[in-house]
PDB file of N, CA and C in Angstrom:
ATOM      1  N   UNK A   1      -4.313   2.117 -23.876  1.00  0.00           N
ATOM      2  CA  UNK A   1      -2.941   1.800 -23.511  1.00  0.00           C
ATOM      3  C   UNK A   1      -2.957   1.244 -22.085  1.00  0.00           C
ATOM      4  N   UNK A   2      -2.531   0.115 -22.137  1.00  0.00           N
ATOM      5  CA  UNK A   2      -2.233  -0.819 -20.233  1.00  0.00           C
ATOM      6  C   UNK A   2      -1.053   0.628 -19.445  1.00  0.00           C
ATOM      7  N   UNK A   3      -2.236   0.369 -18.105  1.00  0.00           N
ATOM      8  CA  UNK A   3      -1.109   0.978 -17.351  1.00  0.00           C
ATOM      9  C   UNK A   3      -0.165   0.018 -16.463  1.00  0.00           C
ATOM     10  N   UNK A   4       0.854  -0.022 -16.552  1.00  0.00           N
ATOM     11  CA  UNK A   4       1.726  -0.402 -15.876  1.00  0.00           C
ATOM     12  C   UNK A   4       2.228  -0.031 -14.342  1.00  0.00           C
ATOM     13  N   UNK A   5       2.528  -1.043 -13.544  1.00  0.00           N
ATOM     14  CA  UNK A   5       2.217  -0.963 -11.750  1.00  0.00           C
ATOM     15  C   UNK A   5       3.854  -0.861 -11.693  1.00  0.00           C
ATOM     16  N   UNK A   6       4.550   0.151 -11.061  1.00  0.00           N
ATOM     17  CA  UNK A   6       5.599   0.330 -10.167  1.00  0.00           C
ATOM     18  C   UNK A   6       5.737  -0.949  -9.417  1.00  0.00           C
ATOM     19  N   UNK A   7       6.907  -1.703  -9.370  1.00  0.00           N
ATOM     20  CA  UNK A   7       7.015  -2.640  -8.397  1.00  0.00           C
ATOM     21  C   UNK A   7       8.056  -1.605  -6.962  1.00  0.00           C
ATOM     22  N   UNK A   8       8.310  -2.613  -6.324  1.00  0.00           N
ATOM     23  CA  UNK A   8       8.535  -2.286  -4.860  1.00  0.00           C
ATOM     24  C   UNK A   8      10.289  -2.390  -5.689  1.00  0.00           C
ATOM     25  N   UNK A   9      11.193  -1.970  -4.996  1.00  0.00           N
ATOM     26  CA  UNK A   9      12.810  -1.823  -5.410  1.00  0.00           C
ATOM     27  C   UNK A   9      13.316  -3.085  -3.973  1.00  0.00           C
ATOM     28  N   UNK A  10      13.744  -4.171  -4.751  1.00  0.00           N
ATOM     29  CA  UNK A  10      14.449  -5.327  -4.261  1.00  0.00           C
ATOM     30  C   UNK A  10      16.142  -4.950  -3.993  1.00  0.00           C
ATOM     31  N   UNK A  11      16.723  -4.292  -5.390  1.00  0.00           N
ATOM     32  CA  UNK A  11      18.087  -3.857  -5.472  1.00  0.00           C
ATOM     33  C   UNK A  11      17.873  -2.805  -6.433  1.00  0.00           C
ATOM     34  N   UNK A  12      19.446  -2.201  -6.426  1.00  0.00           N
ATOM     35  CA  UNK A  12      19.252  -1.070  -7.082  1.00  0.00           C
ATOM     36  C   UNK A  12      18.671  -1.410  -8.848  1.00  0.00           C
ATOM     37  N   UNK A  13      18.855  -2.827  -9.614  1.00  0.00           N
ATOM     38  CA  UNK A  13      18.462  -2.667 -10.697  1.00  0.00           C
ATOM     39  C   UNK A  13      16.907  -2.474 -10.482  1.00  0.00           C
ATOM     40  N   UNK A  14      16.387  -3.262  -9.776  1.00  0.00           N
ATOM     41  CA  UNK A  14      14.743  -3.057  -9.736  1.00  0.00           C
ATOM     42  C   UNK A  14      14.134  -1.372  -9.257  1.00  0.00           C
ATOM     43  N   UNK A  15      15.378  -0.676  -8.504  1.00  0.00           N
ATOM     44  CA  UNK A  15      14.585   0.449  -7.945  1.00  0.00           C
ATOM     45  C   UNK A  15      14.985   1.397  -9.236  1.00  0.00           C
ATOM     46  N   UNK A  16      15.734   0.975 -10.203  1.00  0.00           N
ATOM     47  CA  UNK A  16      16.176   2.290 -11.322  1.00  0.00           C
ATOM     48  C   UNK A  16      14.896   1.786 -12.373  1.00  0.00           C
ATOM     49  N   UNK A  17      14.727  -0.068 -12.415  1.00  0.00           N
ATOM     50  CA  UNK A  17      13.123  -0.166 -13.463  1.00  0.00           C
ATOM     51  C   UNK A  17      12.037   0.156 -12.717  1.00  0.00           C
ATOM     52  N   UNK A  18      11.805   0.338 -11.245  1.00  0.00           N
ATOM     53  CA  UNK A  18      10.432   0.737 -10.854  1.00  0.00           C
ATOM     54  C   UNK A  18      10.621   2.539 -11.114  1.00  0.00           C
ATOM     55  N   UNK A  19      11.807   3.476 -10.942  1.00  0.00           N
ATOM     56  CA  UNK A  19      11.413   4.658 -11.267  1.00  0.00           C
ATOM     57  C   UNK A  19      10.965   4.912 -12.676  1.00  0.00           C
ATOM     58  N   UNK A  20      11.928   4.203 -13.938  1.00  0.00           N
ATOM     59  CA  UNK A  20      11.217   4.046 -15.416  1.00  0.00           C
ATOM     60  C   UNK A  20      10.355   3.936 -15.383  1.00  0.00           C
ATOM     61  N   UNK A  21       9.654   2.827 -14.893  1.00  0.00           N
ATOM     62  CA  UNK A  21       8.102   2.579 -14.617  1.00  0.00           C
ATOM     63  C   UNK A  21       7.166   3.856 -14.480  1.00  0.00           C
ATOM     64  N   UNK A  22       7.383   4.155 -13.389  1.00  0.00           N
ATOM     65  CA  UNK A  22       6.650   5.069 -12.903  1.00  0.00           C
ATOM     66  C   UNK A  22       6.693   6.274 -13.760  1.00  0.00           C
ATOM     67  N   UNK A  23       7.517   6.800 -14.426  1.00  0.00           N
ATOM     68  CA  UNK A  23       7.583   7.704 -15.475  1.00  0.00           C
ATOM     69  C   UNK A  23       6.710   7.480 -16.197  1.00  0.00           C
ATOM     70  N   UNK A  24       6.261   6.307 -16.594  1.00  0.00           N
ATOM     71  CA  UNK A  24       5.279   5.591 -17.400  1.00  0.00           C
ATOM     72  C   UNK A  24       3.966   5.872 -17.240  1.00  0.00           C
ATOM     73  N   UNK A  25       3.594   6.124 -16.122  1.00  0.00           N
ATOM     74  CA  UNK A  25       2.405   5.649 -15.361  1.00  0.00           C
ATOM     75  C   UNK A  25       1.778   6.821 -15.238  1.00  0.00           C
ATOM     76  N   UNK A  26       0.365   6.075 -15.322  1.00  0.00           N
ATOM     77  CA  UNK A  26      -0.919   7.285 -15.066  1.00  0.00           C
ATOM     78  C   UNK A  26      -1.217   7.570 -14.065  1.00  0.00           C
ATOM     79  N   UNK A  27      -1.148   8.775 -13.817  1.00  0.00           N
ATOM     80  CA  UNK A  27      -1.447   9.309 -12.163  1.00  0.00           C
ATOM     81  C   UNK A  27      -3.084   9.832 -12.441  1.00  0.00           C
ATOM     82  N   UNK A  28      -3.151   9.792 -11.402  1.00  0.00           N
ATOM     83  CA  UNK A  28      -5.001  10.752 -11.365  1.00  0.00           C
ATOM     84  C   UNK A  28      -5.512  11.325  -9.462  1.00  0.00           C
ATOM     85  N   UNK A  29      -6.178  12.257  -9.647  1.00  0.00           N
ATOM     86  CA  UNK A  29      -6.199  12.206  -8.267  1.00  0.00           C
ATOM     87  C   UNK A  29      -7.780  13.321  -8.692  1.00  0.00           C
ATOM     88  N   UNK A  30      -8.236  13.850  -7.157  1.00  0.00           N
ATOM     89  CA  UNK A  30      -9.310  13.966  -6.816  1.00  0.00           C
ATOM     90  C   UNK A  30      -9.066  15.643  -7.174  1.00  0.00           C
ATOM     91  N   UNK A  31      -9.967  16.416  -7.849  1.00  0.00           N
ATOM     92  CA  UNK A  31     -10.185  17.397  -8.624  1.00  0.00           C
ATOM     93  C   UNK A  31     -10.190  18.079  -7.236  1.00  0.00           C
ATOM     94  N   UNK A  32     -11.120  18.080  -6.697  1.00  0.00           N
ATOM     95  CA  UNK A  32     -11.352  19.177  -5.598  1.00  0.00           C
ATOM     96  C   UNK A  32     -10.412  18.967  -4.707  1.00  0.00           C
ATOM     97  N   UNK A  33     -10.231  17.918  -4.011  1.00  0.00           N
ATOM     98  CA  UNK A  33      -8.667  17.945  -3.475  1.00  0.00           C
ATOM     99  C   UNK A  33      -7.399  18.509  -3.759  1.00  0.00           C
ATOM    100  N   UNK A  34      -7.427  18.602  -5.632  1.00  0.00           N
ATOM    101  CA  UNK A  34      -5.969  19.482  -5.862  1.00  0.00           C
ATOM    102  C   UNK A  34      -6.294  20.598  -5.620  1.00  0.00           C
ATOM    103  N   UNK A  35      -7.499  21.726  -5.956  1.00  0.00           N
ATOM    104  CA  UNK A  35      -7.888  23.089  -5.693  1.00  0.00           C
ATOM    105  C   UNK A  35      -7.757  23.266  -3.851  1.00  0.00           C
ATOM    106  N   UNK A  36      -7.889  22.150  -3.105  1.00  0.00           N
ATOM    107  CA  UNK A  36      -7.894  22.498  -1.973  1.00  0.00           C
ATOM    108  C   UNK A  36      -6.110  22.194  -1.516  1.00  0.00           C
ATOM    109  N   UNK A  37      -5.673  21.330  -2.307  1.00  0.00           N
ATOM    110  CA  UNK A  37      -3.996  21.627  -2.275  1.00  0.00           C
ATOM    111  C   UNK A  37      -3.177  22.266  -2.900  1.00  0.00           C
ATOM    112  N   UNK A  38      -3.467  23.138  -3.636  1.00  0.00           N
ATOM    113  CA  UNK A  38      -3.102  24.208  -4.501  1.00  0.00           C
ATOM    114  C   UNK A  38      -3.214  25.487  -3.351  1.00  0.00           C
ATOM    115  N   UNK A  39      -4.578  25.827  -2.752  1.00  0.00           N
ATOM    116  CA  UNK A  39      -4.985  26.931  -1.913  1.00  0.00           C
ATOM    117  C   UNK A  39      -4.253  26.452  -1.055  1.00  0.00           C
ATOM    118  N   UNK A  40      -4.244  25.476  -0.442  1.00  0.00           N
ATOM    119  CA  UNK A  40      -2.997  25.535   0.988  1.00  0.00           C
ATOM    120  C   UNK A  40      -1.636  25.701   1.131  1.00  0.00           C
ATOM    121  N   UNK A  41      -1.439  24.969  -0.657  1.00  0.00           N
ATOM    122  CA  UNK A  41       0.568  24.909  -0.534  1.00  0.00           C
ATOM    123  C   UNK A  41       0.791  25.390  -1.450  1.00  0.00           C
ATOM    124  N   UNK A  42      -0.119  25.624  -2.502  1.00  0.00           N
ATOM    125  CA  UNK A  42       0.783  26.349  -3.614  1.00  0.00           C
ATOM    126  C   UNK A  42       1.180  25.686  -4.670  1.00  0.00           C
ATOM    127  N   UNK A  43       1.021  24.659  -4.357  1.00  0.00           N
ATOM    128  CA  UNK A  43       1.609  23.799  -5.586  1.00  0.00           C
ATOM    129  C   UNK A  43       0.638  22.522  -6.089  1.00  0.00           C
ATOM    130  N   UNK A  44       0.636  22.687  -7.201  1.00  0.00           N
ATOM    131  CA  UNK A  44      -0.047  21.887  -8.171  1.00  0.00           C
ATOM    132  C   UNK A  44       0.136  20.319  -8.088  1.00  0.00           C
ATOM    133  N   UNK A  45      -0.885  19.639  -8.643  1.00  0.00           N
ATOM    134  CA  UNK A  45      -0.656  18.154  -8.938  1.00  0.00           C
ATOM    135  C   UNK A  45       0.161  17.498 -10.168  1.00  0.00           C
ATOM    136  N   UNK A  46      -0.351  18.675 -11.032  1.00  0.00           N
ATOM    137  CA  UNK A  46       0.959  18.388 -11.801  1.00  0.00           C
ATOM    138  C   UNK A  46       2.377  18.402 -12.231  1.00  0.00           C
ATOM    139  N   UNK A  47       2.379  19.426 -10.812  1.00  0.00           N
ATOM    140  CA  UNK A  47       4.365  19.425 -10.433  1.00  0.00           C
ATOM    141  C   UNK A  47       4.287  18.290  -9.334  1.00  0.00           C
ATOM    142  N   UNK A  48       3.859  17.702  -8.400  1.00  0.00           N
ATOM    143  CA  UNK A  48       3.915  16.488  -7.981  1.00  0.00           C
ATOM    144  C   UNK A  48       4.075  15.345  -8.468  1.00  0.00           C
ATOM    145  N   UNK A  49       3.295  15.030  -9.840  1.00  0.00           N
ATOM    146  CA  UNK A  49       3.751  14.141 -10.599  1.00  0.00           C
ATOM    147  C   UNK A  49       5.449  13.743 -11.588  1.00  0.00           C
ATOM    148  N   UNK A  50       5.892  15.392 -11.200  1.00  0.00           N
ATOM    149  CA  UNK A  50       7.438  15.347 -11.614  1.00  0.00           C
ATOM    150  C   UNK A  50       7.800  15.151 -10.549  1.00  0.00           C
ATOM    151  N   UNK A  51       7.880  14.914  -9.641  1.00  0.00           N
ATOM    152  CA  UNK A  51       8.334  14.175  -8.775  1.00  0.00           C
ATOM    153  C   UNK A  51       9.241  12.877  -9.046  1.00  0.00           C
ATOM    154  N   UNK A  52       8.090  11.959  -9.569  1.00  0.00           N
ATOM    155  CA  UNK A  52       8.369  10.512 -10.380  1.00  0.00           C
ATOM    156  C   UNK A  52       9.165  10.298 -11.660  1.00  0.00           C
ATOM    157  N   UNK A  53       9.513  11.701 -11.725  1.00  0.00           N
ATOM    158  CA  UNK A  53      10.518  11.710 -12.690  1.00  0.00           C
ATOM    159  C   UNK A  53      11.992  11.864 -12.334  1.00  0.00           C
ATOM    160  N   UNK A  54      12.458  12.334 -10.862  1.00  0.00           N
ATOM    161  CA  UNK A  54      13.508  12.468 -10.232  1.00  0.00           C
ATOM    162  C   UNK A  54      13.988  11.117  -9.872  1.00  0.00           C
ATOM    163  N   UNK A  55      15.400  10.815 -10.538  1.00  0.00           N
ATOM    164  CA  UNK A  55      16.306   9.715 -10.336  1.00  0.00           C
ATOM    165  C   UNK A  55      16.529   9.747  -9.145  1.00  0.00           C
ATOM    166  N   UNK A  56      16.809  10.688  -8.819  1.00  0.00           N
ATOM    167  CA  UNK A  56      17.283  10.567  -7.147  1.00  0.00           C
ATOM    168  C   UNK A  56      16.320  11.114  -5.802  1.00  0.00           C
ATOM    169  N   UNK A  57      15.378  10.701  -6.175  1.00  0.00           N
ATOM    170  CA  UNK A  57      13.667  11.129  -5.718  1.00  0.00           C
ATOM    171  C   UNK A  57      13.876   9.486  -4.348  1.00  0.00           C
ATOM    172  N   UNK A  58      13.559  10.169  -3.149  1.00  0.00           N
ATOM    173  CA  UNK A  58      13.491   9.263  -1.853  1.00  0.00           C
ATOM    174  C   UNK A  58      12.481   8.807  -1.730  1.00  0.00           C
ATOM    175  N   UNK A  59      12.012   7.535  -1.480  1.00  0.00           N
ATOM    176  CA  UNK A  59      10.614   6.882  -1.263  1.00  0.00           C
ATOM    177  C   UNK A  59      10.326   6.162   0.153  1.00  0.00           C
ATOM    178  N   UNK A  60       9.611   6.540   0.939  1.00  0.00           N
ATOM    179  CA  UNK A  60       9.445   5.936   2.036  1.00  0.00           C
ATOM    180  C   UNK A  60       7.627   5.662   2.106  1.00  0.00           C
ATOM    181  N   UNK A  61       7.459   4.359   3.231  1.00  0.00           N
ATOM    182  CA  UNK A  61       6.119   4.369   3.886  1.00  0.00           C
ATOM    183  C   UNK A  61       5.934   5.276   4.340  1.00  0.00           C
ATOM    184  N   UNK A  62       4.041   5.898   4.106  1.00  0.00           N
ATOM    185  CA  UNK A  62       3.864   7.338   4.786  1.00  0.00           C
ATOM    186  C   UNK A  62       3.581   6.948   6.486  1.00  0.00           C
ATOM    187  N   UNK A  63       4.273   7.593   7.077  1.00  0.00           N
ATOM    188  CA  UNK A  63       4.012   6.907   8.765  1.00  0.00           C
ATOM    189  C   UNK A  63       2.454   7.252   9.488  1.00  0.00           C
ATOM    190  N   UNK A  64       1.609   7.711   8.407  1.00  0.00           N
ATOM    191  CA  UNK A  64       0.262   8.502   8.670  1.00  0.00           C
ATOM    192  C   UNK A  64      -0.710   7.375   8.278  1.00  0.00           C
ATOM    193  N   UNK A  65      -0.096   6.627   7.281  1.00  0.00           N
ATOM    194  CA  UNK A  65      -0.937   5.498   6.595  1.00  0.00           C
ATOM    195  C   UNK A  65      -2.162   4.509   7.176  1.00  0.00           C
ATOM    196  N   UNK A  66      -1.707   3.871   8.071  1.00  0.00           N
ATOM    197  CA  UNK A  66      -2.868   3.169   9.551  1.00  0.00           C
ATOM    198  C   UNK A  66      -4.431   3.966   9.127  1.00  0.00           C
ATOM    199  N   UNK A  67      -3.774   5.380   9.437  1.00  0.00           N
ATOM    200  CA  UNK A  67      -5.303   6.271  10.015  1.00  0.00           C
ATOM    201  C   UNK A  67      -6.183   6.247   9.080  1.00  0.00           C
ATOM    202  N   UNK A  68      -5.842   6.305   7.465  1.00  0.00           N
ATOM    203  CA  UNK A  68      -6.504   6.427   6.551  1.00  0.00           C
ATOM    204  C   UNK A  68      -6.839   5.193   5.397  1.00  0.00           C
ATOM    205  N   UNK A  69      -6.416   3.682   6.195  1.00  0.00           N
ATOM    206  CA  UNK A  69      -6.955   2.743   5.750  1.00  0.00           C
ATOM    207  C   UNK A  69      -7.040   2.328   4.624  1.00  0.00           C
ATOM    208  N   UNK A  70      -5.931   2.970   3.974  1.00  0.00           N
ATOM    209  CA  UNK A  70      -4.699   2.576   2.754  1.00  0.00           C
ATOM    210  C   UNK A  70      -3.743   1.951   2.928  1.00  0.00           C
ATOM    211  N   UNK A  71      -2.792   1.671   2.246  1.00  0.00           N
ATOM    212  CA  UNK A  71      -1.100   1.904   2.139  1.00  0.00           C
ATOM    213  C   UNK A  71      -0.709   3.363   1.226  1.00  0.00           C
ATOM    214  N   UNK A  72      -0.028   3.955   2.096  1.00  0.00           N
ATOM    215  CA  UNK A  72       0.487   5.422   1.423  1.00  0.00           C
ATOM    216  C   UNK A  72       1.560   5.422   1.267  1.00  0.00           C
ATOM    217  N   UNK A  73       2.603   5.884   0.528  1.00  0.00           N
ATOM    218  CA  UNK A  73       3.653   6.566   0.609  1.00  0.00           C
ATOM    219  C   UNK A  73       4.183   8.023   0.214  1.00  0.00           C
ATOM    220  N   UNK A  74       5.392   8.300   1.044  1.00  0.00           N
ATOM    221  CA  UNK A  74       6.242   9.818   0.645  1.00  0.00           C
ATOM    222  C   UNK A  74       6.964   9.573  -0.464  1.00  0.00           C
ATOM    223  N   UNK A  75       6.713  10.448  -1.577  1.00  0.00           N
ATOM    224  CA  UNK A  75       8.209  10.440  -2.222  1.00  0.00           C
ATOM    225  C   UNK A  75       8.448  12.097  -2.491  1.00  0.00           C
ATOM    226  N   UNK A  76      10.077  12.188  -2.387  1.00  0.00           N
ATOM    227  CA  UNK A  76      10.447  13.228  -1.994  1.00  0.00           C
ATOM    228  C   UNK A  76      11.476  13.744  -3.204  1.00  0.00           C
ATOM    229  N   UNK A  77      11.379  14.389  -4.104  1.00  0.00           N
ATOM    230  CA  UNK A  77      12.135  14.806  -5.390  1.00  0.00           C
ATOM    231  C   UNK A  77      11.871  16.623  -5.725  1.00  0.00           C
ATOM    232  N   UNK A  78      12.450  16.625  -6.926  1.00  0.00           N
ATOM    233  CA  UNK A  78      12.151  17.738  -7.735  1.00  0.00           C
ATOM    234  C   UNK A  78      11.154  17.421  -8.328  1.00  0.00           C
ATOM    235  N   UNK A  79      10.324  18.361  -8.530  1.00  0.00           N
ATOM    236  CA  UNK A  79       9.301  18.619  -9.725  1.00  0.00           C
ATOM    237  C   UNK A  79       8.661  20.608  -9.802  1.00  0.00           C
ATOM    238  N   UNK A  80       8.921  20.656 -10.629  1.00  0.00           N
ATOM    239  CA  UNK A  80       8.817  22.131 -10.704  1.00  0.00           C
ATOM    240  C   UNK A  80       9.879  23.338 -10.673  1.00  0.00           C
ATOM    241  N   UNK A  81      10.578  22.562 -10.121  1.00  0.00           N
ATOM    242  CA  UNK A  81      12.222  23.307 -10.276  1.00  0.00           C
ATOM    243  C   UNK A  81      12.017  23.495  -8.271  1.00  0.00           C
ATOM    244  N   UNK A  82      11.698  23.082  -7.939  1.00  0.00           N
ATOM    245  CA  UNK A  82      11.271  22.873  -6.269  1.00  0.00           C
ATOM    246  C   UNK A  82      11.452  21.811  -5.568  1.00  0.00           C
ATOM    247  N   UNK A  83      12.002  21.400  -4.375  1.00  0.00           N
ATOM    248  CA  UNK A  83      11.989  20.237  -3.294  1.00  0.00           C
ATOM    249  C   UNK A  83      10.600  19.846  -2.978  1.00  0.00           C
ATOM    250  N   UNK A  84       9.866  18.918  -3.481  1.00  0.00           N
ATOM    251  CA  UNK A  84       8.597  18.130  -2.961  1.00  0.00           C
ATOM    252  C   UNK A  84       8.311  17.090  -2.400  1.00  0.00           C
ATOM    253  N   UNK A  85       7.289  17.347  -1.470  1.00  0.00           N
ATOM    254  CA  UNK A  85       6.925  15.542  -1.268  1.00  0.00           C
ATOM    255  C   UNK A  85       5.867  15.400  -1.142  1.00  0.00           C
ATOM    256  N   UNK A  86       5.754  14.402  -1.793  1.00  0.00           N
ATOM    257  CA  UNK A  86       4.070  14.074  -2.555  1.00  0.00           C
ATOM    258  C   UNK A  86       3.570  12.599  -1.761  1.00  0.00           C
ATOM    259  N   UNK A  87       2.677  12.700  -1.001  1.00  0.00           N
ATOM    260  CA  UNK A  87       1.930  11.386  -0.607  1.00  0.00           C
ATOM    261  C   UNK A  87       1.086  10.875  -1.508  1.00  0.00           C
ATOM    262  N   UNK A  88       1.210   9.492  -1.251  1.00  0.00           N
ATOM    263  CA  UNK A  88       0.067   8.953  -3.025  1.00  0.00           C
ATOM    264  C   UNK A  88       0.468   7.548  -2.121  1.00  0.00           C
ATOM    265  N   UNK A  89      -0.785   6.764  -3.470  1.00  0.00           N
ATOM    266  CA  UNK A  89      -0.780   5.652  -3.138  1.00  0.00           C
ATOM    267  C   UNK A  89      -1.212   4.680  -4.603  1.00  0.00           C
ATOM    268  N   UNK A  90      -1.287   3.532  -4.347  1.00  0.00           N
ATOM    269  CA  UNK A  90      -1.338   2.731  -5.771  1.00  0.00           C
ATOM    270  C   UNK A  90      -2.633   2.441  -5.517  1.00  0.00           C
ATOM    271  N   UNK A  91      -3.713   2.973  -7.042  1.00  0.00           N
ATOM    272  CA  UNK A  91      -4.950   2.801  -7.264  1.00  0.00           C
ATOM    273  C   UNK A  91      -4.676   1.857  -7.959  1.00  0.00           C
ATOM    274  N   UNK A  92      -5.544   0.787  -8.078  1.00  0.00           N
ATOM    275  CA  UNK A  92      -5.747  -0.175  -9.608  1.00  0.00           C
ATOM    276  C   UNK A  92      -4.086  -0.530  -9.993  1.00  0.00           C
ATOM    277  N   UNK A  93      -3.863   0.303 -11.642  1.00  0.00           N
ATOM    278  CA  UNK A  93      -2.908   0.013 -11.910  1.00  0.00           C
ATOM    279  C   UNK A  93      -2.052   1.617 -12.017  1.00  0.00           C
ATOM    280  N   UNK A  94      -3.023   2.412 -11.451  1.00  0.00           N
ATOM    281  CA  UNK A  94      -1.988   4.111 -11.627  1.00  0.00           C
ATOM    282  C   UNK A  94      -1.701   4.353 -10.296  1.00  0.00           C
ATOM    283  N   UNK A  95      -1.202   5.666 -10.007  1.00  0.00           N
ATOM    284  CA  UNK A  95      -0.754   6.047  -9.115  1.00  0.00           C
ATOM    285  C   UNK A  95      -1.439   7.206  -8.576  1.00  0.00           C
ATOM    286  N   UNK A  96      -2.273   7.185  -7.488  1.00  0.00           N
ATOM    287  CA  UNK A  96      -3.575   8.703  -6.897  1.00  0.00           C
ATOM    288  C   UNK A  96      -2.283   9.684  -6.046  1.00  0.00           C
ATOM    289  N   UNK A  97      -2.077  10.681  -6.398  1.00  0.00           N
ATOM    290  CA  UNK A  97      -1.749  11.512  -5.565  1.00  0.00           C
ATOM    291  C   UNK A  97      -2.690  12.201  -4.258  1.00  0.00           C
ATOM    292  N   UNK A  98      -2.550  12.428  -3.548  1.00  0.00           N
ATOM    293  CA  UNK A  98      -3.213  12.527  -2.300  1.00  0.00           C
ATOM    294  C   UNK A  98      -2.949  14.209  -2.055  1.00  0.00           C
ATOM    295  N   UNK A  99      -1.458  14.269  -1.664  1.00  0.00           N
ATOM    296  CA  UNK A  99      -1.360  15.635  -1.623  1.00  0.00           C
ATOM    297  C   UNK A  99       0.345  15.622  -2.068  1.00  0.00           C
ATOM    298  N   UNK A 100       0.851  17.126  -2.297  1.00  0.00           N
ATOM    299  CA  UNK A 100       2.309  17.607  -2.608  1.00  0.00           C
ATOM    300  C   UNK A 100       2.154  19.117  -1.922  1.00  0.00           C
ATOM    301  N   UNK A 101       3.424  19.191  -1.892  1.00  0.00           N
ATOM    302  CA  UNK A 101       3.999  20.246  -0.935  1.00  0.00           C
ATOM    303  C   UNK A 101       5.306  20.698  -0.932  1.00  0.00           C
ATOM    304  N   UNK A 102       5.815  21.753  -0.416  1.00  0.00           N
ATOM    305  CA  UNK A 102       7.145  22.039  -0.699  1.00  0.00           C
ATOM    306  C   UNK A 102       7.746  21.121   0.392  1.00  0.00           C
ATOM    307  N   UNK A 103       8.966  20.098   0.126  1.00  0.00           N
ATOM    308  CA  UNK A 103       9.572  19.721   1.023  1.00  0.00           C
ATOM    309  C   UNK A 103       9.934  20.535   2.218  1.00  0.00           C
ATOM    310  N   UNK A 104       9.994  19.955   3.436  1.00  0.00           N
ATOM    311  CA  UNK A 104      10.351  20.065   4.740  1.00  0.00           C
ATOM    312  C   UNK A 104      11.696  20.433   5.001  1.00  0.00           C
ATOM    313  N   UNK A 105      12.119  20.922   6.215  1.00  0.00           N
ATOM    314  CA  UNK A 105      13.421  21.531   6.180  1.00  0.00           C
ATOM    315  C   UNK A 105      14.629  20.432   6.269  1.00  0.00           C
ATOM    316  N   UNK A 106      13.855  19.008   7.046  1.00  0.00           N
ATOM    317  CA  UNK A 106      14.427  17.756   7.504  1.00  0.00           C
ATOM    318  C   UNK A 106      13.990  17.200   5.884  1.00  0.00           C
ATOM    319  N   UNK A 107      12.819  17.252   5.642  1.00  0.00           N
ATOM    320  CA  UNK A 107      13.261  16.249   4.235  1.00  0.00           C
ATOM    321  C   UNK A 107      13.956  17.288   3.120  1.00  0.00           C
ATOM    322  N   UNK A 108      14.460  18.652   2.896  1.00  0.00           N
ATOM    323  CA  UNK A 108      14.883  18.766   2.071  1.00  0.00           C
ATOM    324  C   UNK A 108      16.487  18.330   2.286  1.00  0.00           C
ATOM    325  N   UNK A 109      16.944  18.118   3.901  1.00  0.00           N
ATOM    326  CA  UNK A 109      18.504  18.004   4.904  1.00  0.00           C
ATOM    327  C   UNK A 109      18.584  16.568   4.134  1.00  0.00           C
ATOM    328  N   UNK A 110      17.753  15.731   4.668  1.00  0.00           N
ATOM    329  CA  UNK A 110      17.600  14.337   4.316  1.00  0.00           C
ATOM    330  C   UNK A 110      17.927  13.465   2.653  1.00  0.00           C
ATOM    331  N   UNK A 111      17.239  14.464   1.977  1.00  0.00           N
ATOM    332  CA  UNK A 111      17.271  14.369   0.556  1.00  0.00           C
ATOM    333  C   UNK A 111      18.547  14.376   0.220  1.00  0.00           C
ATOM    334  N   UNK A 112      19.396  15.484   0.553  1.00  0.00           N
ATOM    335  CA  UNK A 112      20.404  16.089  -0.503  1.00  0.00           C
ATOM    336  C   UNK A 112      21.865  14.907   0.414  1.00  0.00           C
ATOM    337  N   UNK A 113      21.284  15.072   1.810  1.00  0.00           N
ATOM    338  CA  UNK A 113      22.176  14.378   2.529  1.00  0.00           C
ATOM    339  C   UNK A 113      22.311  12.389   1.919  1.00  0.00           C
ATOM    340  N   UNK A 114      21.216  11.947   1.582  1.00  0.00           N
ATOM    341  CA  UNK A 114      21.168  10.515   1.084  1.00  0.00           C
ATOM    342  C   UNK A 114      22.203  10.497  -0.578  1.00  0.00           C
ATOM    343  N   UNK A 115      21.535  11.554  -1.145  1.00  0.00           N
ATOM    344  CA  UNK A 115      21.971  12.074  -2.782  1.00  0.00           C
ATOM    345  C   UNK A 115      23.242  12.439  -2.546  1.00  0.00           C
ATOM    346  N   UNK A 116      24.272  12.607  -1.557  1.00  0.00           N
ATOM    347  CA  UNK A 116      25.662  12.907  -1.786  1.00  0.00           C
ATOM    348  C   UNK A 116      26.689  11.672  -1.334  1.00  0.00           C
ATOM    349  N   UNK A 117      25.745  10.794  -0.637  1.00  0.00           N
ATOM    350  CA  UNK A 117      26.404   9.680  -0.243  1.00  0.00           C
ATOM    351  C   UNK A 117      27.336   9.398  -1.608  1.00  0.00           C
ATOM    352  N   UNK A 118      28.709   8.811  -1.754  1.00  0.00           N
ATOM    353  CA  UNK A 118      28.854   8.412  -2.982  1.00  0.00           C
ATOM    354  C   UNK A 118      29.276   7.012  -2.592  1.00  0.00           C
TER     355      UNK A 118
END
């Protein structure tokens, strides 16, 4: 089965087909890295990947990105019945999670504060 690439959100129709997308999409990430992000935060890679399932999930450039000689990004949603934000980046044609975590006190303020705008 083709994996399909998340595009970048131009307007809101493209940012509601890049989250479909991404629902779509194969994530994969580094085995020993999740056991070593599991032991630090607690939370799994595979509640990070619900992440990409939150409609109203925030996406920004990771501002850490430079150092590690990628392009990274935050995205900041539910997954697990929990506030997360998961750094990842676009492998090939899937999506590598890097690390997830319980959202921040500013990104959980941030989140709910963007999500009530009406």
């Amino acid at each position: 089965m083709p994996i399909r690439r998340p595009r970048r959100a131009q307007s809101l129709t493209h940012l509601l087909a890049a989250r479909i997308v991404k629902n779509d999409s194969n994530f994969e990430w580094d085995e020993a890295k999740a056991e070593a992000n599991y032991a630090k935060h607690r939370v799994d890679f595979f509640a990070g990947a619900e992440v990409f399932g939150d409609p109203f999930a925030i996406e920004h450039p990771d501002p850490w990105s430079a150092t590690h000689g990628e392009e990274r990004f935050r995205i900041t949603g539910i997954g697990k019945e929990f506030l997360l934000t998961v750094v990842f980046t676009e492998r090939g044609e899937g999506i590598r999670i890097i690390s997830a975590r319980r959202a921040t006190r500013r990104e959980h303020d941030n989140y709910y504060r963007q999500n009530s705008q009406g």
